[in-house]
PDB file of N, CA and C in Angstrom:
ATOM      1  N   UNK A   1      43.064 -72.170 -66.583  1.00  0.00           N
ATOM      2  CA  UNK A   1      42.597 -73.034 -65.512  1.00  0.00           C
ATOM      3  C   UNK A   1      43.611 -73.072 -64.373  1.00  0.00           C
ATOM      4  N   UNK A   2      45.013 -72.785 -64.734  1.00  0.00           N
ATOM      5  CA  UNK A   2      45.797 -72.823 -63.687  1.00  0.00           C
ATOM      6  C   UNK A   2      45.750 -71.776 -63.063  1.00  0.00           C
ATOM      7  N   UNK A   3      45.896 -70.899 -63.562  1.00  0.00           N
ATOM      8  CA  UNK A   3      46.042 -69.254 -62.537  1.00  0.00           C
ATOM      9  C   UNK A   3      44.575 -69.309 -61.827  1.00  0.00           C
ATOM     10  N   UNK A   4      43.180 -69.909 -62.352  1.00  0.00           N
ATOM     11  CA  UNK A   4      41.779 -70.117 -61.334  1.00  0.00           C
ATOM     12  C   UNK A   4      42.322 -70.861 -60.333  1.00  0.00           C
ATOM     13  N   UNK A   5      42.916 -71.606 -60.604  1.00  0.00           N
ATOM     14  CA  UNK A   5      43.308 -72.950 -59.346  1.00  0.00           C
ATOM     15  C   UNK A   5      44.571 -71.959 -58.317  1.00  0.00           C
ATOM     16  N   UNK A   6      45.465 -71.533 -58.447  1.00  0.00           N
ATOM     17  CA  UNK A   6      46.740 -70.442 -58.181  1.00  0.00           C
ATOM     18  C   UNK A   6      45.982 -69.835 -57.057  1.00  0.00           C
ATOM     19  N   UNK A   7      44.920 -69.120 -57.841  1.00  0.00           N
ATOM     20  CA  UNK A   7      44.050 -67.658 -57.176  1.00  0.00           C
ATOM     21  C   UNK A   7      43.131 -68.510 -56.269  1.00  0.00           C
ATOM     22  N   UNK A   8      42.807 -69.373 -56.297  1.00  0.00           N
ATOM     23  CA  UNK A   8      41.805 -69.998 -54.968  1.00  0.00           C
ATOM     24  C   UNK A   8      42.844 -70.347 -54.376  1.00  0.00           C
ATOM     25  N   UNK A   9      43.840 -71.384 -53.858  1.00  0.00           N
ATOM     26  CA  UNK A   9      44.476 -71.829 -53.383  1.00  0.00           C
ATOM     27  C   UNK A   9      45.180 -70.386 -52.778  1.00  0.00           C
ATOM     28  N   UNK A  10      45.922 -69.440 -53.349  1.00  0.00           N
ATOM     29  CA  UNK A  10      46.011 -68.439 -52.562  1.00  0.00           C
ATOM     30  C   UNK A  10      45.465 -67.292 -51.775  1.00  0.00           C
ATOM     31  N   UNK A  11      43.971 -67.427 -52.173  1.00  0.00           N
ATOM     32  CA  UNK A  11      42.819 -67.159 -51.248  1.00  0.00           C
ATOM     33  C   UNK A  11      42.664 -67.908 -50.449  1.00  0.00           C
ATOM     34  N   UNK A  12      42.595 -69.235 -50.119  1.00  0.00           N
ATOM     35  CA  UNK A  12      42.343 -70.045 -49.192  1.00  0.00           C
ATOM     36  C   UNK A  12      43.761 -69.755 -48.174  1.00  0.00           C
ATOM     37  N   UNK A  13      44.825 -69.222 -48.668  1.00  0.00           N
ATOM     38  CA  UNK A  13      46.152 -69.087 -47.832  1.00  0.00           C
ATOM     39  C   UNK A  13      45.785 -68.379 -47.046  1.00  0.00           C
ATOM     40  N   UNK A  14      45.022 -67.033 -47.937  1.00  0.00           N
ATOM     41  CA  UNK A  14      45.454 -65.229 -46.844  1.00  0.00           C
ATOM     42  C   UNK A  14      44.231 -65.596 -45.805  1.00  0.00           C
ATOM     43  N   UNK A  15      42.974 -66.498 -46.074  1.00  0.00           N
ATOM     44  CA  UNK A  15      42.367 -66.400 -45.416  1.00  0.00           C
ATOM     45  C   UNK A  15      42.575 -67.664 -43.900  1.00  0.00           C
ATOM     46  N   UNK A  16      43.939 -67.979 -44.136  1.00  0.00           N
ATOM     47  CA  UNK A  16      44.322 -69.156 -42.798  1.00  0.00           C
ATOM     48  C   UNK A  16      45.385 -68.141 -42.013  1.00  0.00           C
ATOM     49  N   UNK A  17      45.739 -67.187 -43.028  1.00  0.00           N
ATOM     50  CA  UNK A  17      47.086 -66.486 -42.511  1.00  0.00           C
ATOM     51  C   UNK A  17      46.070 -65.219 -42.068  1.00  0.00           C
ATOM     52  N   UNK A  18      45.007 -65.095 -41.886  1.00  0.00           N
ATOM     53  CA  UNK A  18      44.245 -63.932 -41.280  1.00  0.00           C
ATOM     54  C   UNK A  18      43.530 -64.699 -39.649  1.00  0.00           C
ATOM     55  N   UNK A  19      43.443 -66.029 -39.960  1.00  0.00           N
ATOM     56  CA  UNK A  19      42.880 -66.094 -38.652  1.00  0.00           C
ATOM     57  C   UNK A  19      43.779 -66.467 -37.772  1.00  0.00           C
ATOM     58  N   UNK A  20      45.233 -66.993 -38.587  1.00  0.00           N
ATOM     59  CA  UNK A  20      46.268 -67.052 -37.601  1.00  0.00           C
ATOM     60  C   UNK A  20      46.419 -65.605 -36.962  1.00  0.00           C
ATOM     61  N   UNK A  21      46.613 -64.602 -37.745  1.00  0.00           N
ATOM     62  CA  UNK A  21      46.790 -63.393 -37.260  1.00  0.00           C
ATOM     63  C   UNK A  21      46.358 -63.403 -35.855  1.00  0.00           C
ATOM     64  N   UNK A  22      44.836 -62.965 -35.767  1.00  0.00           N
ATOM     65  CA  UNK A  22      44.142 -62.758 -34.869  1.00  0.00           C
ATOM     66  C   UNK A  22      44.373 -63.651 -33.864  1.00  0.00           C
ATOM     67  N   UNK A  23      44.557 -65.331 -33.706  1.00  0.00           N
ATOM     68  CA  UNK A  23      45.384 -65.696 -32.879  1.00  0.00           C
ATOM     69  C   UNK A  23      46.309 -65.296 -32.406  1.00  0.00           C
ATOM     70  N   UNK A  24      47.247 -64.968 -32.813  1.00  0.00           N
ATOM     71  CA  UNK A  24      48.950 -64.649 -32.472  1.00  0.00           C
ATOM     72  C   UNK A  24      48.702 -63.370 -31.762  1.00  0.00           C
ATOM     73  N   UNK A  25      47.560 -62.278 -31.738  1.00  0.00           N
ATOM     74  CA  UNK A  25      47.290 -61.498 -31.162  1.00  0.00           C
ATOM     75  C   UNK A  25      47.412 -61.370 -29.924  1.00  0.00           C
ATOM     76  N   UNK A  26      46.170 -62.547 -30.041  1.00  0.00           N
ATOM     77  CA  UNK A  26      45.811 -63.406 -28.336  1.00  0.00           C
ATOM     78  C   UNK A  26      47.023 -63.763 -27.692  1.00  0.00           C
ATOM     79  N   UNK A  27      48.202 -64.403 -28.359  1.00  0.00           N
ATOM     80  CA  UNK A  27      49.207 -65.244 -27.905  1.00  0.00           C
ATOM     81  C   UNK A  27      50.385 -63.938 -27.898  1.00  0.00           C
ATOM     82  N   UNK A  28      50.234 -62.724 -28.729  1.00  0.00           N
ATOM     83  CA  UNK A  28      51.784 -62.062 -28.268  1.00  0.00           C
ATOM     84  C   UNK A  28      52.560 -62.244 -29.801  1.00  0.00           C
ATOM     85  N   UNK A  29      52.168 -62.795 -30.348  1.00  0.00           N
ATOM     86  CA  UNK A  29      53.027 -63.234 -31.693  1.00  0.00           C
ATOM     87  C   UNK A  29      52.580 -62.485 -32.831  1.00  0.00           C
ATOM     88  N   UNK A  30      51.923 -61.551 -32.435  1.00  0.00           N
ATOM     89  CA  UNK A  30      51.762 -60.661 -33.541  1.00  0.00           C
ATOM     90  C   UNK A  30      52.669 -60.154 -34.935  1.00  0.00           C
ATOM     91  N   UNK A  31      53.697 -59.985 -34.020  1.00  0.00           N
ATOM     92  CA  UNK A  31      54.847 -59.396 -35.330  1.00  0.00           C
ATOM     93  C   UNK A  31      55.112 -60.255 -36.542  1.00  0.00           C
ATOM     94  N   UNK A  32      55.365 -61.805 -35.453  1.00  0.00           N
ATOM     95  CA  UNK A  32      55.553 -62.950 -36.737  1.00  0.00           C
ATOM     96  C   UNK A  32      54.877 -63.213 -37.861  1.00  0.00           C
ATOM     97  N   UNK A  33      53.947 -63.111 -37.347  1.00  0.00           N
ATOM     98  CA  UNK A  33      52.470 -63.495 -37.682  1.00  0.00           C
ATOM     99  C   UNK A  33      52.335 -62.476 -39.441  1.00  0.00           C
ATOM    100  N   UNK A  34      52.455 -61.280 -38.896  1.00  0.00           N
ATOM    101  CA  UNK A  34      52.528 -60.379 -39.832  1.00  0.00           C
ATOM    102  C   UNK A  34      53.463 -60.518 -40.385  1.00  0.00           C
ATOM    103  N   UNK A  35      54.338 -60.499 -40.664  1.00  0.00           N
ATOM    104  CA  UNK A  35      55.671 -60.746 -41.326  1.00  0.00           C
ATOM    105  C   UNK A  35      55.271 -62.179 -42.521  1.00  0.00           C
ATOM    106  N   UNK A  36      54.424 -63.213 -41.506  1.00  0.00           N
ATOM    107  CA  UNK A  36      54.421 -63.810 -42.681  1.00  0.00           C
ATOM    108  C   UNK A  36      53.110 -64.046 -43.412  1.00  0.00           C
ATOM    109  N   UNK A  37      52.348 -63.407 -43.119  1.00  0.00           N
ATOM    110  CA  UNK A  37      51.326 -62.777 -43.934  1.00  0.00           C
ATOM    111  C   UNK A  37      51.620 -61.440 -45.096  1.00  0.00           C
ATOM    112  N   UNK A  38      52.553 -61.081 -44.597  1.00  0.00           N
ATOM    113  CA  UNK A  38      53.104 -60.270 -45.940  1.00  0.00           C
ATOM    114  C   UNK A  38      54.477 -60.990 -47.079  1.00  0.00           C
ATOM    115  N   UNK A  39      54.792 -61.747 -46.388  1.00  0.00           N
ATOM    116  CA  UNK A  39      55.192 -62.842 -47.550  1.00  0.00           C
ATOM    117  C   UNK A  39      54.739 -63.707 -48.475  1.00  0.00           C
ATOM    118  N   UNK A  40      53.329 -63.967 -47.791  1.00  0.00           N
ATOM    119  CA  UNK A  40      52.578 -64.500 -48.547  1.00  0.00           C
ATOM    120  C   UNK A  40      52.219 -63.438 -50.002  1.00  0.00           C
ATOM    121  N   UNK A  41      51.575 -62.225 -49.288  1.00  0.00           N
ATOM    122  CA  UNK A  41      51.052 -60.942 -50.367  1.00  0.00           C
ATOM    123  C   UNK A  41      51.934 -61.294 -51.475  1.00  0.00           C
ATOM    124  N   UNK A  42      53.149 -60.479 -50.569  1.00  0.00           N
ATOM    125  CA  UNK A  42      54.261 -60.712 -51.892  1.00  0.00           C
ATOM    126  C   UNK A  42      54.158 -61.607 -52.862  1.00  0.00           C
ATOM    127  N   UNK A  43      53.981 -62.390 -52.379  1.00  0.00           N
ATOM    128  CA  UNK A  43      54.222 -63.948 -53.525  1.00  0.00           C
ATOM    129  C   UNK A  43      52.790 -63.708 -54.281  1.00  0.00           C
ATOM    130  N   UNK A  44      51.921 -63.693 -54.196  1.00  0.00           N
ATOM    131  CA  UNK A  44      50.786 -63.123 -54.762  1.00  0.00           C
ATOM    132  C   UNK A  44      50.987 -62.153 -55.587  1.00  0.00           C
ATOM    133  N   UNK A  45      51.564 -61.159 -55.242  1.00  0.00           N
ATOM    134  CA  UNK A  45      51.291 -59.733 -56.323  1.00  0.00           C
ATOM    135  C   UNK A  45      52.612 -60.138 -57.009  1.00  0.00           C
ATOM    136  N   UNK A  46      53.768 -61.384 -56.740  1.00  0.00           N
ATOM    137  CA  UNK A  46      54.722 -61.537 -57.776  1.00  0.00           C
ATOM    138  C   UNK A  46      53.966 -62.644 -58.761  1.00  0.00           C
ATOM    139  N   UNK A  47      53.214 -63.371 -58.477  1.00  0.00           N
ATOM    140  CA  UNK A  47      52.806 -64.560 -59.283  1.00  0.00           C
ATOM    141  C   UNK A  47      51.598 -63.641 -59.868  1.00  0.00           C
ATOM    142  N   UNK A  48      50.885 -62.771 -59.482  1.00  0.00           N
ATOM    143  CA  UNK A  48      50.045 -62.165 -60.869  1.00  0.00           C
ATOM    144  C   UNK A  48      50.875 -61.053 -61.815  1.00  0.00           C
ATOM    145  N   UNK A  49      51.971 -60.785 -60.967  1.00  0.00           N
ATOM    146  CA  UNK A  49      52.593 -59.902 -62.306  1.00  0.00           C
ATOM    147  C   UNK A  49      53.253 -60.625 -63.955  1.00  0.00           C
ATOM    148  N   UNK A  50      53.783 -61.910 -62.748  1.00  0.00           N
ATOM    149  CA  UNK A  50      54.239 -62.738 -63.958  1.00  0.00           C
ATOM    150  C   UNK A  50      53.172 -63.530 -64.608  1.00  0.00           C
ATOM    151  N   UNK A  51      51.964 -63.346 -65.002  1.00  0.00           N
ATOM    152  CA  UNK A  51      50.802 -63.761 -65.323  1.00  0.00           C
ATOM    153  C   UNK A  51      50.587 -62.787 -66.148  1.00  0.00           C
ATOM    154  N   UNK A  52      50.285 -61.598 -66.158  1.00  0.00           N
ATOM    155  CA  UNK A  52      50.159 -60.182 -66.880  1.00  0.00           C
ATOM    156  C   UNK A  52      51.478 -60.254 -67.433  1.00  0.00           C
ATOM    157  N   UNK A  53      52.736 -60.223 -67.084  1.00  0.00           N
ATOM    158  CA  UNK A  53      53.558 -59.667 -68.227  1.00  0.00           C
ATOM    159  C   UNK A  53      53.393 -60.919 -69.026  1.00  0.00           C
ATOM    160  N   UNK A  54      53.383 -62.336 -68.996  1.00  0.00           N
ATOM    161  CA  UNK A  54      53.285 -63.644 -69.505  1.00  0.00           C
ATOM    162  C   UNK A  54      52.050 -63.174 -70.960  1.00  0.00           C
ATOM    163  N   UNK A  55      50.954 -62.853 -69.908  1.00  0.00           N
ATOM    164  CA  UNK A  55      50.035 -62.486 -71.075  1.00  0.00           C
ATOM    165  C   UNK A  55      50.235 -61.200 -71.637  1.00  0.00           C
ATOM    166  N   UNK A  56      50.922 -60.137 -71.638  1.00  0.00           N
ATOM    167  CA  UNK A  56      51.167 -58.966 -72.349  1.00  0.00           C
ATOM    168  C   UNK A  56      52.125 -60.014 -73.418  1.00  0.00           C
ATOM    169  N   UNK A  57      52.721 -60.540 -73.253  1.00  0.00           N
ATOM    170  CA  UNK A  57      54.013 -61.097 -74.234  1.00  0.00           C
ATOM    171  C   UNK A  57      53.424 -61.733 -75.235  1.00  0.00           C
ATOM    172  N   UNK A  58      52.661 -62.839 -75.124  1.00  0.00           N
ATOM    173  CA  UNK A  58      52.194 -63.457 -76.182  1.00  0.00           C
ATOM    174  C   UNK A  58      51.023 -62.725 -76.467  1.00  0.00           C
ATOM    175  N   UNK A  59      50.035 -62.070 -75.962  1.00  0.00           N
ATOM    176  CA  UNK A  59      49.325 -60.850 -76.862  1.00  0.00           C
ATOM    177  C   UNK A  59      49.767 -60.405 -77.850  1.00  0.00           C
ATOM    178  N   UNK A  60      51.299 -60.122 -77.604  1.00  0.00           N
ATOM    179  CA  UNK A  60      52.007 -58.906 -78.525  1.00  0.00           C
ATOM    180  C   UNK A  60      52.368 -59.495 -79.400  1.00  0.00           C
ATOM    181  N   UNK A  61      53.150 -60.926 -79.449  1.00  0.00           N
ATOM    182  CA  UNK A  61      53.761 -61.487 -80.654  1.00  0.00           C
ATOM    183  C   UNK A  61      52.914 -62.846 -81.146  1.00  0.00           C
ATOM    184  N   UNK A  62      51.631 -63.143 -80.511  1.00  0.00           N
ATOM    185  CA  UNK A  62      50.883 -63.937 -81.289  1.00  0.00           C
ATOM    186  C   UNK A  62      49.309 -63.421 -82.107  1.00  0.00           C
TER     187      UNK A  62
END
C-alpha cells in the first residue's frame, strides 16, 4: 500500500514538474527547470530500485 501511495504521489510530481517545464520555456528558465525534473526521475528510479532489491531480499530468505 505504501509503494501505491509513493508511485501516485510521484506521478502527481513529474506531472507538475512537466507543466512547469513548458512554462519555464515561455519564461527562459528552461535549463533549471530540467535539471530539476531530472532530480526528481532520479529519486524515482532510486526509490523503485530499493523496492525491488527490498523485495528480491526477502523473496530469497523468506
Amino acid at each position: 500500500m505504501l509503494s501505491v501511495f509513493i508511485l501516485v504521489v510521484s506521478c502527481v510530481a513529474l506531472v507538475y514538474l512537466l507543466i512547469q517545464l513548458v512554462k519555464a520555456a515561455r519564461q527562459g528558465r528552461f535549463l533549471q527547470t530540467l535539471r530539476d525534473l531530472l532530480i526528481i526521475f532520479l529519486a524515482i528510479l532510486m526509490t523503485a530500485a530499493l523496492f525491488y532489491i527490498g523485495f528480491r531480499f526477502f523473496r530469497t530468505f523468506f
